[in-house]
Protein backbone atom coordinates (compact mmCIF):
# COMPACT_ATOMS: atom_id res chain seq x y z
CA UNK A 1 0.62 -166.65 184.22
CA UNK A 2 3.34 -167.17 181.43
CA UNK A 3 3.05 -169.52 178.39
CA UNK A 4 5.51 -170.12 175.90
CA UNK A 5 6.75 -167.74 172.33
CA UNK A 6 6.99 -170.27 169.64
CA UNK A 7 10.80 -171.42 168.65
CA UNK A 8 10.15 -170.04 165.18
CA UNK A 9 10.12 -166.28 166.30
CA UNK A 10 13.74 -166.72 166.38
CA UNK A 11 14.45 -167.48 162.89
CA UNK A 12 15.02 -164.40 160.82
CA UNK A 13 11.79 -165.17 158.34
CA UNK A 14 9.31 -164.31 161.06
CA UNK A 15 6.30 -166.04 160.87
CA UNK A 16 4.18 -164.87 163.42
CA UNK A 17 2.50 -167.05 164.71
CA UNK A 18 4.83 -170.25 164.59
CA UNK A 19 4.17 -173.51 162.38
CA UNK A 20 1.46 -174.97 164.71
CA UNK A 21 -1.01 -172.04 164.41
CA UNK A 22 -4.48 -171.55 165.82
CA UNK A 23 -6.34 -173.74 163.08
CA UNK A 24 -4.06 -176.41 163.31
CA UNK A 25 -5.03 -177.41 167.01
CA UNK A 26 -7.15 -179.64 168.00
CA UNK A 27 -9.04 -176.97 170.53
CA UNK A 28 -10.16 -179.96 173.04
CA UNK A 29 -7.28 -181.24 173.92
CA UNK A 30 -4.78 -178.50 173.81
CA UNK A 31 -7.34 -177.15 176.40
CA UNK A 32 -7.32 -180.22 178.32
CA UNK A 33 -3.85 -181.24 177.80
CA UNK A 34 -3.00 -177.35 178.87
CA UNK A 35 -5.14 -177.33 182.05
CA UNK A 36 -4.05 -180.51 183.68
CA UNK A 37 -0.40 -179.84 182.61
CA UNK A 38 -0.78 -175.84 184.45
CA UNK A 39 -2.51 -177.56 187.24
CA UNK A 40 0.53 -179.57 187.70
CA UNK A 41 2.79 -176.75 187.52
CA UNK A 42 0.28 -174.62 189.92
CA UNK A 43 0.82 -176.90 192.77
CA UNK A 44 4.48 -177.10 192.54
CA UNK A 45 4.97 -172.81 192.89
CA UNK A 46 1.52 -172.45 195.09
CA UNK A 47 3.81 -172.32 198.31
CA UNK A 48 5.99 -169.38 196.96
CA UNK A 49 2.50 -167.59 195.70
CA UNK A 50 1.30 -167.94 199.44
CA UNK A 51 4.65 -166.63 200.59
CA UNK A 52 4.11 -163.89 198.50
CA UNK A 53 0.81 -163.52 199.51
CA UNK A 54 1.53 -163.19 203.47
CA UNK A 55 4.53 -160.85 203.20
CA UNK A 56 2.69 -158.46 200.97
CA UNK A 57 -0.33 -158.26 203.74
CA UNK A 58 2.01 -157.92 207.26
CA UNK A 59 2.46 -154.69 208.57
CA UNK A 60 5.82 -155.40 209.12
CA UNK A 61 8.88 -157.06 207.06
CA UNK A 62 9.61 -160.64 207.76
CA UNK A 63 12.18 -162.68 205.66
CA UNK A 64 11.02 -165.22 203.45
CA UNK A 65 12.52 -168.05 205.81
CA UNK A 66 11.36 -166.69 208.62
CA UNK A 67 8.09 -166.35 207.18
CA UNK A 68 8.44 -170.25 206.31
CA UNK A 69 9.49 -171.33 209.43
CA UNK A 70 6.38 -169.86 210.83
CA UNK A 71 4.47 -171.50 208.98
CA UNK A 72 5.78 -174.89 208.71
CA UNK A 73 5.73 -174.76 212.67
CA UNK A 74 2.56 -173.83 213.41
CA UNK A 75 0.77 -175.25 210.35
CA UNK A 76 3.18 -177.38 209.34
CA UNK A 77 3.21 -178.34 205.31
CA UNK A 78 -0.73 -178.24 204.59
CA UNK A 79 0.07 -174.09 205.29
CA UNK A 80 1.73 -173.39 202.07
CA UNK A 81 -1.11 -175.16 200.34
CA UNK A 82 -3.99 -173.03 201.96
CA UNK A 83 -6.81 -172.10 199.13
CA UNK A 84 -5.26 -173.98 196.72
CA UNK A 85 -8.30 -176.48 196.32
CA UNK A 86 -10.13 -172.91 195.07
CA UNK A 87 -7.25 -171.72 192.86
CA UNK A 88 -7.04 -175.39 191.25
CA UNK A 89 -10.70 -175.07 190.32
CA UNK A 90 -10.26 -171.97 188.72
CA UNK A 91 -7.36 -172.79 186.76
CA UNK A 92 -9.06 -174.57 183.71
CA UNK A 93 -12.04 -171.98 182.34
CA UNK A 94 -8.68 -169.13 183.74
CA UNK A 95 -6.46 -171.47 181.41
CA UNK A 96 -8.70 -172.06 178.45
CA UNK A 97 -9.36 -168.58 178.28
CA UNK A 98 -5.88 -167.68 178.14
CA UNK A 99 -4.58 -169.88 175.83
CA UNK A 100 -7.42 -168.96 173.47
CA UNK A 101 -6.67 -165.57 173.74
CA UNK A 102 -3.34 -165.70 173.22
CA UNK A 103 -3.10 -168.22 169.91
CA UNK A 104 -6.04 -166.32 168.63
CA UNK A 105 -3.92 -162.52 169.04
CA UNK A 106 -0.83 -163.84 168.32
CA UNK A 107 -1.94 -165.40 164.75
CA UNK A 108 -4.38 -162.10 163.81
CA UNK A 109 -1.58 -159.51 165.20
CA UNK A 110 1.36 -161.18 164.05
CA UNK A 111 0.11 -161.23 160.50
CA UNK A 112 -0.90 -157.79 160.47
CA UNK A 113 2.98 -156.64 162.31
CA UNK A 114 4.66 -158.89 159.23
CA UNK A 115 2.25 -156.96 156.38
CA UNK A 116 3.14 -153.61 157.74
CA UNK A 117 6.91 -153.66 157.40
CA UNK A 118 8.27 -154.30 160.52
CA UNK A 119 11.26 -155.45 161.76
CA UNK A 120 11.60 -159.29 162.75
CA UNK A 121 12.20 -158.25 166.29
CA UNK A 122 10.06 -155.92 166.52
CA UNK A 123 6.89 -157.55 164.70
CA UNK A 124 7.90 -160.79 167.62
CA UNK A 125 7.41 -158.21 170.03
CA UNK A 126 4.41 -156.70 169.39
CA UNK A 127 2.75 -159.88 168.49
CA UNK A 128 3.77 -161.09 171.76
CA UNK A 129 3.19 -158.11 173.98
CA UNK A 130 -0.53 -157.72 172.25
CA UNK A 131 -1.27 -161.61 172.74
CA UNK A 132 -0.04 -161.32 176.33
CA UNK A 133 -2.04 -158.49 177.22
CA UNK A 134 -5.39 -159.81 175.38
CA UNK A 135 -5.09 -163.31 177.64
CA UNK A 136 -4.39 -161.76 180.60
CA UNK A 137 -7.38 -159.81 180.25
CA UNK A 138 -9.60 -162.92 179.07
CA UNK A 139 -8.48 -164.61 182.20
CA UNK A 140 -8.72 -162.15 184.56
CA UNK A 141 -12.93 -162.46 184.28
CA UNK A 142 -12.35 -165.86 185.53
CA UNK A 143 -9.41 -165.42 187.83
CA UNK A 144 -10.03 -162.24 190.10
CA UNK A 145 -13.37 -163.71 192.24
CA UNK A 146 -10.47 -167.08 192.67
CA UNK A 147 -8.18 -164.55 193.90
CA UNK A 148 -10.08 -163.07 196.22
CA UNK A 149 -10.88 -166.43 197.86
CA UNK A 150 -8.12 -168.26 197.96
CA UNK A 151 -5.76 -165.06 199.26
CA UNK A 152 -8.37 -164.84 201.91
CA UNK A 153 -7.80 -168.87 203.03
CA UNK A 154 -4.42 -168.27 202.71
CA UNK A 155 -3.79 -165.80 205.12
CA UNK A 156 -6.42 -166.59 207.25
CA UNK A 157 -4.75 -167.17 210.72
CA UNK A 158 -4.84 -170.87 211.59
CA UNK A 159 -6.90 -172.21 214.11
CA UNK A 160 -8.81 -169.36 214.23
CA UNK A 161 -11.68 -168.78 216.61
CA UNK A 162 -14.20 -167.97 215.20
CA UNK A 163 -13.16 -169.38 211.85
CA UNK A 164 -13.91 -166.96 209.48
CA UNK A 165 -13.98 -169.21 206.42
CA UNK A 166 -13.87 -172.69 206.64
CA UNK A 167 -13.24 -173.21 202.97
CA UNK A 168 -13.54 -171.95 199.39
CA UNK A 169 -16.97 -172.92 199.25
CA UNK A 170 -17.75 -170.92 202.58
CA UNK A 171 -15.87 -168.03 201.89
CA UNK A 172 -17.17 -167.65 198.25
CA UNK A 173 -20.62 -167.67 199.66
CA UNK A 174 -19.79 -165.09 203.10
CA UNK A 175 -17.92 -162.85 200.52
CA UNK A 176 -21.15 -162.86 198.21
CA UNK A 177 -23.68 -162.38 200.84
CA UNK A 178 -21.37 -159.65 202.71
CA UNK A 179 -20.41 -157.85 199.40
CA UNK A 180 -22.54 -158.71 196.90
CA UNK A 181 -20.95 -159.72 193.11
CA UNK A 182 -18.46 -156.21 193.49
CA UNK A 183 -16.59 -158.01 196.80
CA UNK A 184 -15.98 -161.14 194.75
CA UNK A 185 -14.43 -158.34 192.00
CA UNK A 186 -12.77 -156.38 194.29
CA UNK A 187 -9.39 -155.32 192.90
CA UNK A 188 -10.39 -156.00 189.33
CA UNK A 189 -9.25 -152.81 188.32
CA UNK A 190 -5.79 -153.04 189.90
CA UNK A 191 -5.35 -156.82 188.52
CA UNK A 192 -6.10 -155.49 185.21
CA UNK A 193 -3.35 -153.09 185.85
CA UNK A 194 -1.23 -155.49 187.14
CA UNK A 195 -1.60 -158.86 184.76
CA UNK A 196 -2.39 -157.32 181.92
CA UNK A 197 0.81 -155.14 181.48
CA UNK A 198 2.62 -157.75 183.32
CA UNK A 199 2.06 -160.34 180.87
CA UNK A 200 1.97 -157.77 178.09
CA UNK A 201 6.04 -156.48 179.12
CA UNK A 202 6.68 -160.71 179.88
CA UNK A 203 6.28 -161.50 176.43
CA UNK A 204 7.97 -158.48 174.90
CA UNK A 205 10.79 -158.90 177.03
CA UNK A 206 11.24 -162.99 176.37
CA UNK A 207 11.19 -162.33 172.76
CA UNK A 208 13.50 -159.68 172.19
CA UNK A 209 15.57 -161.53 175.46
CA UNK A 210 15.53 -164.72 173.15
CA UNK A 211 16.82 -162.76 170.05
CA UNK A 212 19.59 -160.95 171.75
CA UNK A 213 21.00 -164.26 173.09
CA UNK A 214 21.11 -165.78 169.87
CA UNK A 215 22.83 -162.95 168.32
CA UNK A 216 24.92 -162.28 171.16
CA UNK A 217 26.16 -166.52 170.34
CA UNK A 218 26.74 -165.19 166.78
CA UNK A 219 24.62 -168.25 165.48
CA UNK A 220 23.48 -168.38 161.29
CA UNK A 221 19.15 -169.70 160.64
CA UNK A 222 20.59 -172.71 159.78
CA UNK A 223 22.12 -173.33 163.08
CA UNK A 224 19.19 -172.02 164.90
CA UNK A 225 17.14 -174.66 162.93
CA UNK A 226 19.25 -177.31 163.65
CA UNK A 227 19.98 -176.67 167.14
CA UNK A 228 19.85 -179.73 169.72
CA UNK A 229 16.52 -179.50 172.20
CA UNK A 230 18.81 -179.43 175.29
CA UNK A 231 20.10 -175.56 173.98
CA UNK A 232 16.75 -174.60 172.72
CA UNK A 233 15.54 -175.43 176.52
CA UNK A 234 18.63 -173.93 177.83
CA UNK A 235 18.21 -170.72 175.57
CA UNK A 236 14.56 -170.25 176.44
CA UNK A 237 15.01 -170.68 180.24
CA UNK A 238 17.53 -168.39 180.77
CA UNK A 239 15.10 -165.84 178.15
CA UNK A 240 12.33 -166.58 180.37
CA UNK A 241 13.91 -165.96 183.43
CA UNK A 242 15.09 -162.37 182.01
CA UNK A 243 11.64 -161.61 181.20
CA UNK A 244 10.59 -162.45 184.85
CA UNK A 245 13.05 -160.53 186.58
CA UNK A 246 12.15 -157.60 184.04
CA UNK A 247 8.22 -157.53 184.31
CA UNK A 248 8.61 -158.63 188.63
CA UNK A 249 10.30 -155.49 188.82
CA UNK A 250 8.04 -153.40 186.81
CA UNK A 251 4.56 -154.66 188.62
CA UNK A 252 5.30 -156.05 191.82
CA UNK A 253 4.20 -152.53 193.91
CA UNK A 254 0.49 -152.89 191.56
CA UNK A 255 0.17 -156.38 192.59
CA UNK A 256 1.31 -155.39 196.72
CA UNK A 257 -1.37 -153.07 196.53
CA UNK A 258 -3.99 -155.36 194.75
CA UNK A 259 -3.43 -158.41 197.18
CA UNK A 260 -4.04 -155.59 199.98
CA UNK A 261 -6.78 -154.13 198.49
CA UNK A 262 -8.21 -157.83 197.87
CA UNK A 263 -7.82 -158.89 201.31
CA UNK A 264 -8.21 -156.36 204.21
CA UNK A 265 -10.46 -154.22 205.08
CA UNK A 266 -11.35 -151.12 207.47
CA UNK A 267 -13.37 -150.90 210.33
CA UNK A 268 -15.37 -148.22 211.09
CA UNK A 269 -18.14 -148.49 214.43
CA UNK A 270 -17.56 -152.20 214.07
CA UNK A 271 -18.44 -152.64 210.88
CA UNK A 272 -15.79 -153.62 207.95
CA UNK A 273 -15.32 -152.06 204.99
CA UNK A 274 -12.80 -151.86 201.35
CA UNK A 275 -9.78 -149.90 201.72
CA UNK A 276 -9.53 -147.89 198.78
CA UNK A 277 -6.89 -147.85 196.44
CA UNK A 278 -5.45 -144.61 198.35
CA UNK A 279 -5.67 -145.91 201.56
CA UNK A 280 -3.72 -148.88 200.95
CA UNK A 281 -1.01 -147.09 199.47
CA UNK A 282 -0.92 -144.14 202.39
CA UNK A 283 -0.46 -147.32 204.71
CA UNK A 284 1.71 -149.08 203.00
CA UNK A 285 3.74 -146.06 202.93
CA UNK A 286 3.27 -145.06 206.18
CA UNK A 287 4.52 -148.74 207.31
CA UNK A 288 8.06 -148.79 205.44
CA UNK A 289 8.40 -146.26 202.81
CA UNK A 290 7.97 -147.19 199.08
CA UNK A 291 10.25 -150.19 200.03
CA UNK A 292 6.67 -151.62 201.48
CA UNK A 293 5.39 -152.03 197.82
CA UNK A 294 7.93 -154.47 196.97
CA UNK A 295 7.30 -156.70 199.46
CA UNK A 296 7.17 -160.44 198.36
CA UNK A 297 9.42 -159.66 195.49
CA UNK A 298 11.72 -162.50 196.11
CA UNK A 299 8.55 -165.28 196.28
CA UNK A 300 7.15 -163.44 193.16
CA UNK A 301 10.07 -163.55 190.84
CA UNK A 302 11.29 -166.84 191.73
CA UNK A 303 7.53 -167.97 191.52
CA UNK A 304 7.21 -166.23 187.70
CA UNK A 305 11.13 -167.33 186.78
CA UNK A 306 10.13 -171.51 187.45
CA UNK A 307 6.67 -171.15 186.32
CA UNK A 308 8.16 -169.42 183.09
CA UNK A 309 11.37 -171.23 182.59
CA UNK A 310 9.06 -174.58 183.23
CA UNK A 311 5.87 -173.36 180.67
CA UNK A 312 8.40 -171.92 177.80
CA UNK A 313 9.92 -175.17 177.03
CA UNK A 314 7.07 -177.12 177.48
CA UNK A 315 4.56 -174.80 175.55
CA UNK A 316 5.46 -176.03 172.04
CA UNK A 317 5.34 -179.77 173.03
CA UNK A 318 1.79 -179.03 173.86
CA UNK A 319 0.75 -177.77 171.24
CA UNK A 320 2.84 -180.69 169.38
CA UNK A 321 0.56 -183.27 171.02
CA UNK A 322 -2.58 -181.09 170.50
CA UNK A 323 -2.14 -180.82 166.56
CA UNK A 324 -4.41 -182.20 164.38
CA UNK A 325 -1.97 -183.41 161.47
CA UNK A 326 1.16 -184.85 164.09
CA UNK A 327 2.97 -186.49 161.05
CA UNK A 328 3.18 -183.85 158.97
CA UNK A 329 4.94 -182.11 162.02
CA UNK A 330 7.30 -184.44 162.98
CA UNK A 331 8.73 -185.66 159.62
């Protein structure tokens, strides 16, 4: 998931990280503020992520409106929202663990980047590509067992008989008592794989994307600094979207294979197993070429371009509200 790069990366003085740093927060409520703000944002993309979720797992290729009709008909609108009562629950310790992560990286690597020489652009993006990594990996102790469950609700067939989960609850327990702690982990290794550099190229990407539009508009520090909030929104949307389409590209056949790997299984004398990791990809193969692996690319990069474009220029008002000193800061 995708937070905001401060607005003072793009001044030429870098000051990594921006002016509201890590000890300047009140911790409590930018975590609370944070979590119900990324809750609110989580419901609004949920239906694209269980788009996403249901192309990557068919064995054959279905359009996304297609896919939506067929849903909406015979589950009508509570479909798209299928194991999101699971994912919601897991957002906040998922949340506060990556927003920690990342403020925390981002102050200790940016100073370290701005000691050793580097370049403004290039200090921005290895401050941001180390911080992205670091909170994807925090949240990813929280977030994987979520995964697992709500991926399973979601494309669980409706109406079922028997139902094989009847909710998060249900299918956290079956999946504990079938699998033990490993089958509430499975794909761990593959999300690491997948978030981690994910968020990791993200970052990099919207910082040097932010950069190069500002140079490419020819605009002085002093302009930057005294730029109206409707450009600085306008700027960072279109640098998160960039970033999106960039890092979509790069790890959507990882995450095809993790969802698959997270959600069906093998059976052998009627018993089900994992797929491995080389399984999933021989099928996947086998079903429709490497083109297979990029299923649910459309859902995904729309799904990362809102969530983005919608956390980037919100990101910094957060962290507004959450400092301890607000005077000093708006003066």
């Amino acid at each position: 998931m995708k937070l905001s790069a401060s607005e003072d990366d793009l001044g030429s003085d870098i000051h990594v990280p921006a002016d509201i740093d890590w000890h300047m927060l009140d911790k409590s409520k930018f975590f609370f503020l944070g979590a119900a703000f990324f809750s609110g944002v989580s419901a609004g993309l949920y239906p694209a992520m269980v788009l996403k979720t249901r192309q990557q797992v068919s064995s054959t290729q279905i359009s996304c409106f297609k896919m939506s009709f067929s849903i909406m008909r015979c589950e009508g609108l509570r479909g798209f929202y299928r194991g999101f009562g699971t994912t919601l629950m897991g957002t906040i310790p998922a949340r506060a663990l990556y927003m920690g992560a990342l403020e925390v990286t981002k102050t200790s690597v940016g100073s370290s980047t701005v000691r050793l020489g580097f370049s403004d652009t290039t200090a921005t993006a290895i401050a941001s590509a180390a911080a992205g990594l670091s909170s994807a990996m925090a949240a990813q102790l929280v977030w994987t067992p979520i995964d697992v469950v709500s991926q399973r609700l979601m494309v669980q067939a409706p109406n079922a008989s028997p139902c094989r989960y009847k909710n998060g609850l249900d299918a956290f327990r079956k999946i504990l008592f079938a699998d033990g702690l490993k089958g509430l982990y499975r794909g761990f290794g593959i999300s690491m794989l997948t978030y981690a550099p994910s968020n990791a190229v993200w970052w990099a990407s919207y910082s040097v994307a932010n950069r190069l539009i500002y140079g490419g508009l020819g605009w002085s520090d002093n302009i930057r600094r005294s730029e109206s909030k409707a450009t600085a929104v306008a700027v960072q949307g279109l640098s998160a979207a960039m970033a999106s389409g960039v890092s979509a590209l790069i790890t959507t056949p990882l995450d095809t294979i993790k969802t698959r790997l997270q959600v069906l299984d093998k059976e052998e004398n009627g018993v089900r197993k994992p797929l491995t990791m080389l399984q999933t990809v021989r099928n996947l193969v086998k079903e429709s070429g490497l083109a297979a692996c990029y299923r649910g690319l459309g859902p995904r990069w729309a799904s990362m371009s809102l969530s983005a474009t919608t956390m980037i220029t919100t990101y910094e008002l957060l962290k507004r509200l959450s400092a301890k000193n607000q005077e000093s800061l708006t003066s």
